[in-house]
Structures are given as structure tokens and as C-alpha cells.
PDB file of N, CA and C in Angstrom:
ATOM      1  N   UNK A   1      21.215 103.251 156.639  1.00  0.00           N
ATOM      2  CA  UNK A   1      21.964 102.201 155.916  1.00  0.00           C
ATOM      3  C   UNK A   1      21.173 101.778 154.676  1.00  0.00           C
ATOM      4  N   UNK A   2      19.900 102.184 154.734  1.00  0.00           N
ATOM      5  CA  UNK A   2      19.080 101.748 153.541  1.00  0.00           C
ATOM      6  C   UNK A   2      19.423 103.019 152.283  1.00  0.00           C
ATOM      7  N   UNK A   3      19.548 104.018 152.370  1.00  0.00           N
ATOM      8  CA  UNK A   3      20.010 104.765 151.027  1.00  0.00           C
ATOM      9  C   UNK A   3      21.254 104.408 151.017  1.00  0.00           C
ATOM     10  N   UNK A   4      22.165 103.984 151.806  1.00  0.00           N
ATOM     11  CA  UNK A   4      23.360 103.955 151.078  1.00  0.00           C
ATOM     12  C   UNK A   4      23.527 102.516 150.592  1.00  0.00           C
ATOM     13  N   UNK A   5      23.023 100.990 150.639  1.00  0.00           N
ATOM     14  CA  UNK A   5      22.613 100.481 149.803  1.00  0.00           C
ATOM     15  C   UNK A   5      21.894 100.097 148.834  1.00  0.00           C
ATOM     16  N   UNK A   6      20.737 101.223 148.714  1.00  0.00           N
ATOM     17  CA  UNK A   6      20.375 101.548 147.381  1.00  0.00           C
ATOM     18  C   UNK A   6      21.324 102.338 146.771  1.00  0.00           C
ATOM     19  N   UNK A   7      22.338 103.003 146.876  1.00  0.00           N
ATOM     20  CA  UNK A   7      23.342 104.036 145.792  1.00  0.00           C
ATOM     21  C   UNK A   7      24.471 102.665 145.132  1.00  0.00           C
ATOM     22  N   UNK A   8      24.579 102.398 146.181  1.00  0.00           N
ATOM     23  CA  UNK A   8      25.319 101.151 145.509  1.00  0.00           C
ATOM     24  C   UNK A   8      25.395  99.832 144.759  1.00  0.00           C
ATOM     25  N   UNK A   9      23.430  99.604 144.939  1.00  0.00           N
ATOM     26  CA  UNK A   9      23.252  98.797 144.092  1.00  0.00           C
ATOM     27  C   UNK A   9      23.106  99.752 142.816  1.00  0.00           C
ATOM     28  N   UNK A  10      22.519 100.636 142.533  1.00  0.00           N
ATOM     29  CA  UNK A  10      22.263 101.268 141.678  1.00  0.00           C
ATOM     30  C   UNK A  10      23.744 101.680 140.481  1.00  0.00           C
ATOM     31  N   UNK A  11      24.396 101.741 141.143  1.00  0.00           N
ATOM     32  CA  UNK A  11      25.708 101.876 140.953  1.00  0.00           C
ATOM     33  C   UNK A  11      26.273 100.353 139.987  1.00  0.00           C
ATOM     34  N   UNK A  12      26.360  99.830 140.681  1.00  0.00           N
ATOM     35  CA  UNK A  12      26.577  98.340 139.960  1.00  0.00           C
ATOM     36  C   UNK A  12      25.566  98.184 138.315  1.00  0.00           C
ATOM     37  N   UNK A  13      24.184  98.037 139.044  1.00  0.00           N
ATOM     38  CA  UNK A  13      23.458  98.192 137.724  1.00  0.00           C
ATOM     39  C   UNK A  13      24.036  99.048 136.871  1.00  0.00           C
ATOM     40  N   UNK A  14      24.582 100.102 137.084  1.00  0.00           N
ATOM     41  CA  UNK A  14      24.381 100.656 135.787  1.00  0.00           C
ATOM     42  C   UNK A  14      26.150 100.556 135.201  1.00  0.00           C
ATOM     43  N   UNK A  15      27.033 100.104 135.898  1.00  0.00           N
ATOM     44  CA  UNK A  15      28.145  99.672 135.259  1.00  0.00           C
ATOM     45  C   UNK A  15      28.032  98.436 134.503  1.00  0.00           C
ATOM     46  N   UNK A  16      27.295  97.856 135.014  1.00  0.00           N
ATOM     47  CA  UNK A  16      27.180  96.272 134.564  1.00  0.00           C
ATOM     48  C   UNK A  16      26.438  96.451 132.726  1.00  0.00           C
ATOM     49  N   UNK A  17      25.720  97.512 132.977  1.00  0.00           N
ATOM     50  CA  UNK A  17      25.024  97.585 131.766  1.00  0.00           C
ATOM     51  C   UNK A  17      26.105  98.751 130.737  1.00  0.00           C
ATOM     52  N   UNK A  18      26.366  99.214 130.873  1.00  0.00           N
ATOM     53  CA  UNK A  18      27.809  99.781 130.201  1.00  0.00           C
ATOM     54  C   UNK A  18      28.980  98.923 129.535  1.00  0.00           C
ATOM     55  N   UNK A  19      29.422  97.843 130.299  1.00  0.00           N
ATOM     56  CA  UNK A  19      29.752  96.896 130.107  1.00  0.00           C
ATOM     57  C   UNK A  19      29.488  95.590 129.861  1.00  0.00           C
ATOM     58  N   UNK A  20      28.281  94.827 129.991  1.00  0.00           N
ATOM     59  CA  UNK A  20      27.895  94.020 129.490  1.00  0.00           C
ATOM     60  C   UNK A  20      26.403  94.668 128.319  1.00  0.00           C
ATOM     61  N   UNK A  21      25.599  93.280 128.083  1.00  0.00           N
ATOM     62  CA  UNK A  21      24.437  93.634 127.642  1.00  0.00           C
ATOM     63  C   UNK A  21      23.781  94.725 128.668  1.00  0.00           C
ATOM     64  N   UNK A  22      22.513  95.161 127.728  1.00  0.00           N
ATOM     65  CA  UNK A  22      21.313  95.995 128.611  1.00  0.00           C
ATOM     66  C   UNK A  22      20.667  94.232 129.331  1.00  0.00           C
ATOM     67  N   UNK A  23      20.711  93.270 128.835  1.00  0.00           N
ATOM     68  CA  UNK A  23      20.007  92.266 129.559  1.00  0.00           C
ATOM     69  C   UNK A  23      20.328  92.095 130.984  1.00  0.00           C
ATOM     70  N   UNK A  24      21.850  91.893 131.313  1.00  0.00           N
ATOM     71  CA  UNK A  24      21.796  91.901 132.649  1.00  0.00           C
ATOM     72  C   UNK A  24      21.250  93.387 133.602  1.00  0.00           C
ATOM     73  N   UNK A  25      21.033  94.755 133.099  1.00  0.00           N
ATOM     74  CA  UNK A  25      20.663  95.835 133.813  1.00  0.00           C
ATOM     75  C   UNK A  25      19.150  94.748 134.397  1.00  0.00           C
ATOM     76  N   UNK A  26      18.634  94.615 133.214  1.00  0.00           N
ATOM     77  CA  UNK A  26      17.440  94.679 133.579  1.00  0.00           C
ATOM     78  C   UNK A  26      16.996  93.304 134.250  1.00  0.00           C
ATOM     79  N   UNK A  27      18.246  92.173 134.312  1.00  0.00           N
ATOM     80  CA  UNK A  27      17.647  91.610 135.538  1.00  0.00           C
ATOM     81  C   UNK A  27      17.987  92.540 137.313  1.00  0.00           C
ATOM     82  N   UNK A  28      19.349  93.012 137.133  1.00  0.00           N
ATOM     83  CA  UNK A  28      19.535  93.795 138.434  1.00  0.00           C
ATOM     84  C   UNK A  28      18.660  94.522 138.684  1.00  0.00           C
ATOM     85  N   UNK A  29      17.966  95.440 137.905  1.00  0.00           N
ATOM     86  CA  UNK A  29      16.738  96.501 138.206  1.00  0.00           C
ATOM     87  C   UNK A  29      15.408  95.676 138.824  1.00  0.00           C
ATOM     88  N   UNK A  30      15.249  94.594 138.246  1.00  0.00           N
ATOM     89  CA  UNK A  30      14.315  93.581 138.549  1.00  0.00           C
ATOM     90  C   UNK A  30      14.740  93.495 140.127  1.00  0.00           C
ATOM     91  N   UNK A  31      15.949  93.361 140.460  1.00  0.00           N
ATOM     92  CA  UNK A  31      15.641  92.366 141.654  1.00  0.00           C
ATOM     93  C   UNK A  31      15.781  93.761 142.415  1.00  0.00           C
ATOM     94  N   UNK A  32      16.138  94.454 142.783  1.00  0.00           N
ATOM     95  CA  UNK A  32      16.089  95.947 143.204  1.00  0.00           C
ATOM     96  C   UNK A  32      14.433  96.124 142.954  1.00  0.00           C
ATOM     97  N   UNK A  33      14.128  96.032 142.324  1.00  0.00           N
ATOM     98  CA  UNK A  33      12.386  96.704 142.254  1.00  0.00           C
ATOM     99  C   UNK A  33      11.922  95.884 143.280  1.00  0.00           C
ATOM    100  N   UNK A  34      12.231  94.406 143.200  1.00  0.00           N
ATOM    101  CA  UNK A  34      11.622  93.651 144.814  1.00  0.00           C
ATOM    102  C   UNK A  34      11.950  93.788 145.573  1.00  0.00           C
ATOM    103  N   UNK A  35      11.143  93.327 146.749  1.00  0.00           N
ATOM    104  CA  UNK A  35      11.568  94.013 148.583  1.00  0.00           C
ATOM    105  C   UNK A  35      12.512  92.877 148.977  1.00  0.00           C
TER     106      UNK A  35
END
């Protein structure tokens, strides 16, 4: 269950940044980089 909610956060990040600023990627990547 842990890779398949990493694909999906990952997933989000990178729509979010397509569509909004690169600013919000890089808070989502932020909180994904923490445990």
C-alpha cells in the first residue's frame, strides 16, 4: 500500500504544477520528501 500511495501522490504533484504555479509542486514535493 506504500508504492501505491507514493504513485499517487506523485501524480497530483505533478498535475498541480502543470496547472498551477511550479510554487505549489514544490511545497507538495516538500511534504512527500518528509516521513
Amino acid at each position: 500500500m506504500s508504492e501505491e500511495n507514493k504513485v499517487q501522490r506523485t501524480l497530483s504533484g505533478r498535475v498541480v504544477s502543470d496547472k498551477m504555479d511550479k510554487s505549489i509542486t514544490v511545497l507538495i514535493e516538500r511534504r512527500v520528501k518528509h516521513p
